[in-house]
C-alpha atoms as a PDB file:
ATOM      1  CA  UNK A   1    -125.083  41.252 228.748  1.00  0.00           C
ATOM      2  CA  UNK A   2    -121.891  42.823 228.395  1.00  0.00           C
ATOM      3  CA  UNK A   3    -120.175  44.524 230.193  1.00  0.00           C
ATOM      4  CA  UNK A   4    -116.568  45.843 229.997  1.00  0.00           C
ATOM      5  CA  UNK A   5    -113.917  43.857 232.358  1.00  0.00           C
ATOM      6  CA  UNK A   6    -112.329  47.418 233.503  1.00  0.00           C
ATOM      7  CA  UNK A   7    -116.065  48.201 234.982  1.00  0.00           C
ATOM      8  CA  UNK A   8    -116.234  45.299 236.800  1.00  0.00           C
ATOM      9  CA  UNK A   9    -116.901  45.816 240.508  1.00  0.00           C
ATOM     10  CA  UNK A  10    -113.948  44.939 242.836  1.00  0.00           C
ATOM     11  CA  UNK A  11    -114.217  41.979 244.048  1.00  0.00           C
ATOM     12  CA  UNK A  12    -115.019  40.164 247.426  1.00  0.00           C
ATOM     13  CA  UNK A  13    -113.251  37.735 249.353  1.00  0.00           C
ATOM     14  CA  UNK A  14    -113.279  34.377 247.296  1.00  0.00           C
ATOM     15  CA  UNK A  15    -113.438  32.592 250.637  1.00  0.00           C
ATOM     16  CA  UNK A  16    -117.264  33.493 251.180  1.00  0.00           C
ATOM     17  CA  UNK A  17    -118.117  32.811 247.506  1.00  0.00           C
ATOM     18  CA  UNK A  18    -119.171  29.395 248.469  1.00  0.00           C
ATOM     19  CA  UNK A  19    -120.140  29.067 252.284  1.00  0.00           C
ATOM     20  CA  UNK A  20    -122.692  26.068 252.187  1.00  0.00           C
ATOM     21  CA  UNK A  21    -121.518  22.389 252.904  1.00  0.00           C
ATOM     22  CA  UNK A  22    -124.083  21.167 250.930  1.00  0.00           C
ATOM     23  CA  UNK A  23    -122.632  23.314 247.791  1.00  0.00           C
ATOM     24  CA  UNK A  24    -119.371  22.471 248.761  1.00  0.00           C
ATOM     25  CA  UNK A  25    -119.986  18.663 248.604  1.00  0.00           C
ATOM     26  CA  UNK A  26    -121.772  19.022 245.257  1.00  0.00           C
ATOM     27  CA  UNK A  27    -118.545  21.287 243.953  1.00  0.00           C
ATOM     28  CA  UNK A  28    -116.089  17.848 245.059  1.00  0.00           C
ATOM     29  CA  UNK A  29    -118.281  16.059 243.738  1.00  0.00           C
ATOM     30  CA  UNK A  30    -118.506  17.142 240.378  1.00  0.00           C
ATOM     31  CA  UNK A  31    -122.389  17.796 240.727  1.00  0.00           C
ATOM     32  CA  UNK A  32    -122.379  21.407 240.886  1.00  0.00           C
ATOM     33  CA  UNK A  33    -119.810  23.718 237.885  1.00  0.00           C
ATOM     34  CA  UNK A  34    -120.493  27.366 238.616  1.00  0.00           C
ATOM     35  CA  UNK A  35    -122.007  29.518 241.667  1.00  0.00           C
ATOM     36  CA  UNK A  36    -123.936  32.716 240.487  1.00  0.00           C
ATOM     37  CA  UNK A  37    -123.992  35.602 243.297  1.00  0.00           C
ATOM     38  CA  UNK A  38    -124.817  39.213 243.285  1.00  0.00           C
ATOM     39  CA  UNK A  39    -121.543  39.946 243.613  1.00  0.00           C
ATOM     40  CA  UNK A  40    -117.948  39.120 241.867  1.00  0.00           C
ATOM     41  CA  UNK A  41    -115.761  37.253 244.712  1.00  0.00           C
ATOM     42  CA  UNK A  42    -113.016  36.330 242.055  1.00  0.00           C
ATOM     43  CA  UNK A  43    -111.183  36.740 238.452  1.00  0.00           C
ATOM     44  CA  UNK A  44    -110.346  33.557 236.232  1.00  0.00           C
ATOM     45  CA  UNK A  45    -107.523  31.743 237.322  1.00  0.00           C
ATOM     46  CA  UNK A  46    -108.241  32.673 240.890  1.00  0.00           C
ATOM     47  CA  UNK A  47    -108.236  29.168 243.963  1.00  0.00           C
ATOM     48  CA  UNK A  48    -109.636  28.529 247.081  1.00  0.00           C
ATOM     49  CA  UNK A  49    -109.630  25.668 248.645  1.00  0.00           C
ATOM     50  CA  UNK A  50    -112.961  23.778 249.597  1.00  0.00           C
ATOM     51  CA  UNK A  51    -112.532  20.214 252.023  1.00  0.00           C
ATOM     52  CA  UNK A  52    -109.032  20.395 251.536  1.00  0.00           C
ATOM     53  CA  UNK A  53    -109.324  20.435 247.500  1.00  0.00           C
ATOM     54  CA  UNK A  54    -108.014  23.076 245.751  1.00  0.00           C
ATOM     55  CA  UNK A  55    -110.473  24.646 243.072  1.00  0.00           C
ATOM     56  CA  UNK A  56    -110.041  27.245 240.455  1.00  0.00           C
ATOM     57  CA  UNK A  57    -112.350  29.315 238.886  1.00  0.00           C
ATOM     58  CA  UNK A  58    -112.459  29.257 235.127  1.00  0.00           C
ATOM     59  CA  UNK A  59    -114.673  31.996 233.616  1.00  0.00           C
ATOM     60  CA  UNK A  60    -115.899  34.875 235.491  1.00  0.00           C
ATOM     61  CA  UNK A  61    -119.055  37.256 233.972  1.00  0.00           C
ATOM     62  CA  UNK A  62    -122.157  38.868 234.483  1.00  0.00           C
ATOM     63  CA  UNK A  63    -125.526  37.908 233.645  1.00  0.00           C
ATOM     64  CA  UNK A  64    -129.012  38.747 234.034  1.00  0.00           C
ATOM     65  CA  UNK A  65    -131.130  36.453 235.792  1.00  0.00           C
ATOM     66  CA  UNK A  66    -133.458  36.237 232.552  1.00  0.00           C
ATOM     67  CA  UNK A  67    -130.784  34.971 230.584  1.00  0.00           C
ATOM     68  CA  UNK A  68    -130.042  31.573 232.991  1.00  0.00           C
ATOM     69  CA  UNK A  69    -130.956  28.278 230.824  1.00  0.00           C
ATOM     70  CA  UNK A  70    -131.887  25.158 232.269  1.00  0.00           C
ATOM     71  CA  UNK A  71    -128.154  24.220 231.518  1.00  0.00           C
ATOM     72  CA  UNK A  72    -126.816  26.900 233.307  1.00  0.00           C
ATOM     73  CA  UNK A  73    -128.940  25.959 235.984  1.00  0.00           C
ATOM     74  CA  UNK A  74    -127.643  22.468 236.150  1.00  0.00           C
ATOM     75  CA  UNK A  75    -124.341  23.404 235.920  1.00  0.00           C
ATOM     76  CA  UNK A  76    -125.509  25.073 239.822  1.00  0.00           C
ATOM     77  CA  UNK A  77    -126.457  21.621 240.717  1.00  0.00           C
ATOM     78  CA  UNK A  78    -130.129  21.669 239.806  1.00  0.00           C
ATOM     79  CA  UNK A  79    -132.179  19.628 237.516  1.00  0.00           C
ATOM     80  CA  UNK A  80    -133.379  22.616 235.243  1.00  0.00           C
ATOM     81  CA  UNK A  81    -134.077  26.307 235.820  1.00  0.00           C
ATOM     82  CA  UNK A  82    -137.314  26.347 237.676  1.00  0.00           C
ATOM     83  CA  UNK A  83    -135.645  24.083 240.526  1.00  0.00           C
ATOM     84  CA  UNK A  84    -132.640  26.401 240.982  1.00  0.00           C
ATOM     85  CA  UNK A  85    -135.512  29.462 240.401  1.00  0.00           C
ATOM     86  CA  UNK A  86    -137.533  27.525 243.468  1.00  0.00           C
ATOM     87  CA  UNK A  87    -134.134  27.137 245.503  1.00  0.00           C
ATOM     88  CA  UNK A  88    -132.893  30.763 245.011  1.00  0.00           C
ATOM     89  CA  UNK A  89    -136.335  32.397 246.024  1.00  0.00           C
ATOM     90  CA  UNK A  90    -137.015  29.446 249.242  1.00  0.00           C
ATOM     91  CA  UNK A  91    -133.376  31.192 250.708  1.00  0.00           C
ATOM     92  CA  UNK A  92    -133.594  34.975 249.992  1.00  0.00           C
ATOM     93  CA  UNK A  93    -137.548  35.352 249.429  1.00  0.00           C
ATOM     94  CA  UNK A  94    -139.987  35.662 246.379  1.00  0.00           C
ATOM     95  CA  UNK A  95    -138.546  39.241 245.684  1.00  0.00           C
ATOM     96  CA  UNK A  96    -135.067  38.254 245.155  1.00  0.00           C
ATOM     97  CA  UNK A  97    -136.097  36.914 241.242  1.00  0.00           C
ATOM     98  CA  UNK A  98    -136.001  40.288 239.116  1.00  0.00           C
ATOM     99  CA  UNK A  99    -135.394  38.691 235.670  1.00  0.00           C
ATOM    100  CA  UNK A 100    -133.013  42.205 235.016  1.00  0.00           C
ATOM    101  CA  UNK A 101    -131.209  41.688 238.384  1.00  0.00           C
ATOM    102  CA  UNK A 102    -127.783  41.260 237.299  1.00  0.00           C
ATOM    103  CA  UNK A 103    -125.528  37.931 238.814  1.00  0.00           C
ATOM    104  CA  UNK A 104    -122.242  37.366 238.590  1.00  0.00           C
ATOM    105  CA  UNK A 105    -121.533  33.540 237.185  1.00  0.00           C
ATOM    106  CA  UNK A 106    -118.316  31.825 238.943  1.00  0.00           C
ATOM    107  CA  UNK A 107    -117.469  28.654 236.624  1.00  0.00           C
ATOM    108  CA  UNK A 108    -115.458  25.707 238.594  1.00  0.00           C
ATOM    109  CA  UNK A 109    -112.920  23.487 238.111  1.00  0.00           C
ATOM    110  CA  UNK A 110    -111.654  20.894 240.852  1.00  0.00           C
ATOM    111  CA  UNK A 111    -108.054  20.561 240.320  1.00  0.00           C
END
């Protein structure tokens, strides 16, 4: 899906784009590359700073939920799509898995 960057939502505070300590850990770690959320909390080249590490987002786009691939979804720190499609729907319900609900995909670096 593409959509152009001057139509892109403002975004939120990159502070609450991860909020999790278990994502956190797995973002340190190296386990876990990019956070998908229904909203856009930052641009490429944006920071924050997670357990005193400083890390920078990379790309930034949107995506429909049909379009994840088991790589994308080990890139969230999941061994393939229908583990990160069971942990999405156990937090936010059953409902929340609209294959045209559009994400917005966060790729990580730790600097």
């Amino acid at each position: 899906m593409e959509l152009a960057k001057q139509n892109w939502p403002d975004k939120y505070d990159i502070n609450r784009l991860v909020t999790i300590q278990n994502d956190v850990d797995k973002i340190i770690g190296g386990k876990k590359t990019s956070v998908r959320r229904n909203d856009r909390y930052a641009d490429p080249g944006d920071s924050m700073t997670l357990n005193g590490r400083t890390v920078i987002v990379e790309h930034v786009f949107p995506q429909k939920l049909r379009e994840i691939t088991d790589d994308d979804a080990r890139q969230e720190g999941y061994s393939d799509l229908e583990e990160y499609k069971s942990g999405i729907t156990s937090i936010h319900g059953e409902d929340v898995w609209d294959p045209e609900q559009v994400v917005w995909a966060h790729e990580l670096k730790v600097a």
